[in-house]
Protein backbone atom coordinates (compact mmCIF):
# COMPACT_ATOMS: atom_id res chain seq x y z
CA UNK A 1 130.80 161.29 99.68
CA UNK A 2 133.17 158.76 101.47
CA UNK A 3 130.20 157.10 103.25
CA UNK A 4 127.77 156.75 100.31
CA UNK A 5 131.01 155.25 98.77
CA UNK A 6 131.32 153.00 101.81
CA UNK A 7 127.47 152.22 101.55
CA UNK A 8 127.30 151.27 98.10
CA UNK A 9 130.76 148.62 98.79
CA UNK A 10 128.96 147.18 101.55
CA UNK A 11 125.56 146.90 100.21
CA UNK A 12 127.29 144.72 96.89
CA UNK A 13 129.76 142.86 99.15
CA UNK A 14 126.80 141.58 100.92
CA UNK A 15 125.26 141.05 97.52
CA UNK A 16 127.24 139.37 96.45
CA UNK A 17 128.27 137.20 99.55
CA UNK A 18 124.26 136.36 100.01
CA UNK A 19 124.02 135.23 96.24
CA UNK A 20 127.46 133.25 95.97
CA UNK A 21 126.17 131.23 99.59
CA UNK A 22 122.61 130.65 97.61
CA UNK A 23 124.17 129.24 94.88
CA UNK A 24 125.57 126.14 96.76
CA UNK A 25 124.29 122.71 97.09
CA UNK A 26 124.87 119.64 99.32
CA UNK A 27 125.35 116.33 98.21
CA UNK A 28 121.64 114.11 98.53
CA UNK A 29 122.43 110.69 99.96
CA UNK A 30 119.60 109.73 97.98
CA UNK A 31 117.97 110.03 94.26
CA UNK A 32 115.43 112.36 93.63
CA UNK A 33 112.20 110.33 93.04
CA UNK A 34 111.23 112.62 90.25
CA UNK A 35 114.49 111.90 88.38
CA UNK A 36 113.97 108.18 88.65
CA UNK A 37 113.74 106.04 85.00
CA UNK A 38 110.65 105.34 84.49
CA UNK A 39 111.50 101.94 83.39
CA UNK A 40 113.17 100.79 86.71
CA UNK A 41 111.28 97.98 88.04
CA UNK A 42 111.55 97.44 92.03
CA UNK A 43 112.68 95.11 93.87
CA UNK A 44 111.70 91.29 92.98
CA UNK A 45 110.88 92.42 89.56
CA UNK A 46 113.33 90.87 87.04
CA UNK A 47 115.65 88.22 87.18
CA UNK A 48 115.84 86.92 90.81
CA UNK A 49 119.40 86.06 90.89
CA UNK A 50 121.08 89.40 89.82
CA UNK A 51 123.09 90.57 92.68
CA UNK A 52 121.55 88.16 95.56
CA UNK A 53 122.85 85.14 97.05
CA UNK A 54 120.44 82.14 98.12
CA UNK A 55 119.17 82.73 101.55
CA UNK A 56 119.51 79.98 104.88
CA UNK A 57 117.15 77.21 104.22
CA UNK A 58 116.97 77.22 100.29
CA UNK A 59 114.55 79.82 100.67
CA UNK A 60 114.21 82.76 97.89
CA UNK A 61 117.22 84.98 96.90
CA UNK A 62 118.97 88.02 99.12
CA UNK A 63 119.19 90.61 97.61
CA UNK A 64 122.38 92.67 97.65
CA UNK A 65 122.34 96.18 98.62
CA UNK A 66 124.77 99.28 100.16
CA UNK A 67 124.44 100.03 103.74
CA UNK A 68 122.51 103.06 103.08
CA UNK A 69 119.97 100.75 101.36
CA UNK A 70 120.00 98.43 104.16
CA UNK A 71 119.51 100.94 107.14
CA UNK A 72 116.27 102.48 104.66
CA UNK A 73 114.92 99.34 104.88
CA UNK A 74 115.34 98.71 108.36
CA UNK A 75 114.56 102.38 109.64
CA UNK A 76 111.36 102.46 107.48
CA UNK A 77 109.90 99.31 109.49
CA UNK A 78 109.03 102.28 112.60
CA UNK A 79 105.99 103.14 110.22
CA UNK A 80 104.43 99.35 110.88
CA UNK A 81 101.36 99.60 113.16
CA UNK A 82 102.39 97.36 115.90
CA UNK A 83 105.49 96.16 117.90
CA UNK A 84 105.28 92.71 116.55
CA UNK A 85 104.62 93.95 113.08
CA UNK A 86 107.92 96.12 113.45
CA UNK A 87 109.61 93.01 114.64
CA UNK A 88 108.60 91.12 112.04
CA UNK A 89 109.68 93.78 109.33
CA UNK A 90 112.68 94.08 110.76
CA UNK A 91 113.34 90.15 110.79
CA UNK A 92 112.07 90.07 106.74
CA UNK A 93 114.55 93.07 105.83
CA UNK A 94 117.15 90.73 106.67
CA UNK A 95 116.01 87.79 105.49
CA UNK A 96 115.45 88.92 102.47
CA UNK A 97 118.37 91.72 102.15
CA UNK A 98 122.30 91.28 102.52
CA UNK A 99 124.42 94.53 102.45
CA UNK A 100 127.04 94.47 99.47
CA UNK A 101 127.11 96.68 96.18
CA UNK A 102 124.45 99.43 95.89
CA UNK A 103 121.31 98.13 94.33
CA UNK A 104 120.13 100.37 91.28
CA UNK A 105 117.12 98.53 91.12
CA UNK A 106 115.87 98.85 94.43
CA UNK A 107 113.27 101.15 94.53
CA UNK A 108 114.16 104.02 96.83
CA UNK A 109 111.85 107.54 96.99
CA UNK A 110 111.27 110.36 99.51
CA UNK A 111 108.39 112.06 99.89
CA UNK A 112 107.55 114.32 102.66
CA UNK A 113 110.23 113.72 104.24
CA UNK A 114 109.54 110.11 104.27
CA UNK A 115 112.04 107.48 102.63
CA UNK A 116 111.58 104.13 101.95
CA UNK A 117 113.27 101.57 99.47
CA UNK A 118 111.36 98.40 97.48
CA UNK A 119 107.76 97.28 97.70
CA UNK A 120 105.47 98.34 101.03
CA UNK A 121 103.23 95.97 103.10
CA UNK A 122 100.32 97.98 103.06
CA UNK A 123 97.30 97.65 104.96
CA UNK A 124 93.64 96.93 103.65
CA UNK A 125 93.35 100.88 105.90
CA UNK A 126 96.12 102.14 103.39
CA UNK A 127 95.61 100.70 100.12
CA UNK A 128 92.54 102.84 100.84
CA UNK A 129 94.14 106.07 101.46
CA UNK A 130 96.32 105.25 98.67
CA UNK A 131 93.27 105.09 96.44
CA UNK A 132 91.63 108.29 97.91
CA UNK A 133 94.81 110.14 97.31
CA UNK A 134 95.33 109.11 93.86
CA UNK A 135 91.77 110.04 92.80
CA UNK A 136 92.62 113.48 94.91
CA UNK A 137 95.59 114.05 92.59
CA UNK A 138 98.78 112.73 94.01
CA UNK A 139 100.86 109.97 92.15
CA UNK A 140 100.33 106.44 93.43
CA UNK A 141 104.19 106.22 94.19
CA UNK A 142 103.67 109.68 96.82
CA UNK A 143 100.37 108.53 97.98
CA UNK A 144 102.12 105.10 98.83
CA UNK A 145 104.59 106.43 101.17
CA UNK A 146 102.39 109.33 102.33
CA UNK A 147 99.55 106.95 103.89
CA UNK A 148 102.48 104.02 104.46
CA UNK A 149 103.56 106.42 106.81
CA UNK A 150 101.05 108.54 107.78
CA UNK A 151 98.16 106.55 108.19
């Protein structure tokens, strides 16, 4: 009787040990793409001035963004096609980006394990996956950083 006792303790400590550790979430560094207003418009949408400074030269407006922002933008630039193209990405993230305040208006999404932040360069090769995909079913914004990335 003592060890069906002992059984049946166990058994619902581990229960309930297995449930409780379940229940538990981390922190995401970034927003959920599916939770994202619909409304938000992406980066160099809207007025130009909010939260940017004017760049060297006279030359457009930097926009202001966290460091998390910042090292999106640069880290997505590895998905560019060439070396020079990844140069060159690199060199427009910071012409165009200063880190400050987080941006809410940047537009930052993950998909497949994939993040990127604010418009993507893509190529004449992935504006046609992008269309393929959509007609296949996926949302232009997942289809966007699927081929951006993929293809």
């Amino acid at each position: 009787m003592r060890k069906i006792v002992a059984v049946a303790a166990l058994a619902a400590l581990t229960m309930l040990g297995t449930v409780a550790a379940g229940t538990g979430h981390q922190h995401r560094a970034q927003p959920r793409a599916d939770r994202r207003p619909a409304e938000s418009p992406t980066v160099g949408q809207g007025d130009p001035g909010e939260r940017g400074e004017q760049a060297k030269g006279g030359e457009g407006v930097r926009q202001e963004v966290s460091g998390d922002q910042f090292a999106i933008l640069l880290k997505q630039c590895r998905y560019a096609d060439t070396r020079q193209a990844r140069h060159d990405c690199r060199d427009a993230v910071r012409a165009r980006y200063r880190i400050g305040a987080r941006n809410p208006l940047l537009d930052c999404r993950t998909y497949s394990g994939v993040t990127v932040c604010g418009p993507l360069p893509l190529s004449p090769v992935e504006e046609e996956c992008v269309t393929q995909s959509v007609a296949g079913g996926l949302t232009r914004r997942r289809a966007e950083v699927e081929c951006f990335a993929f293809r």
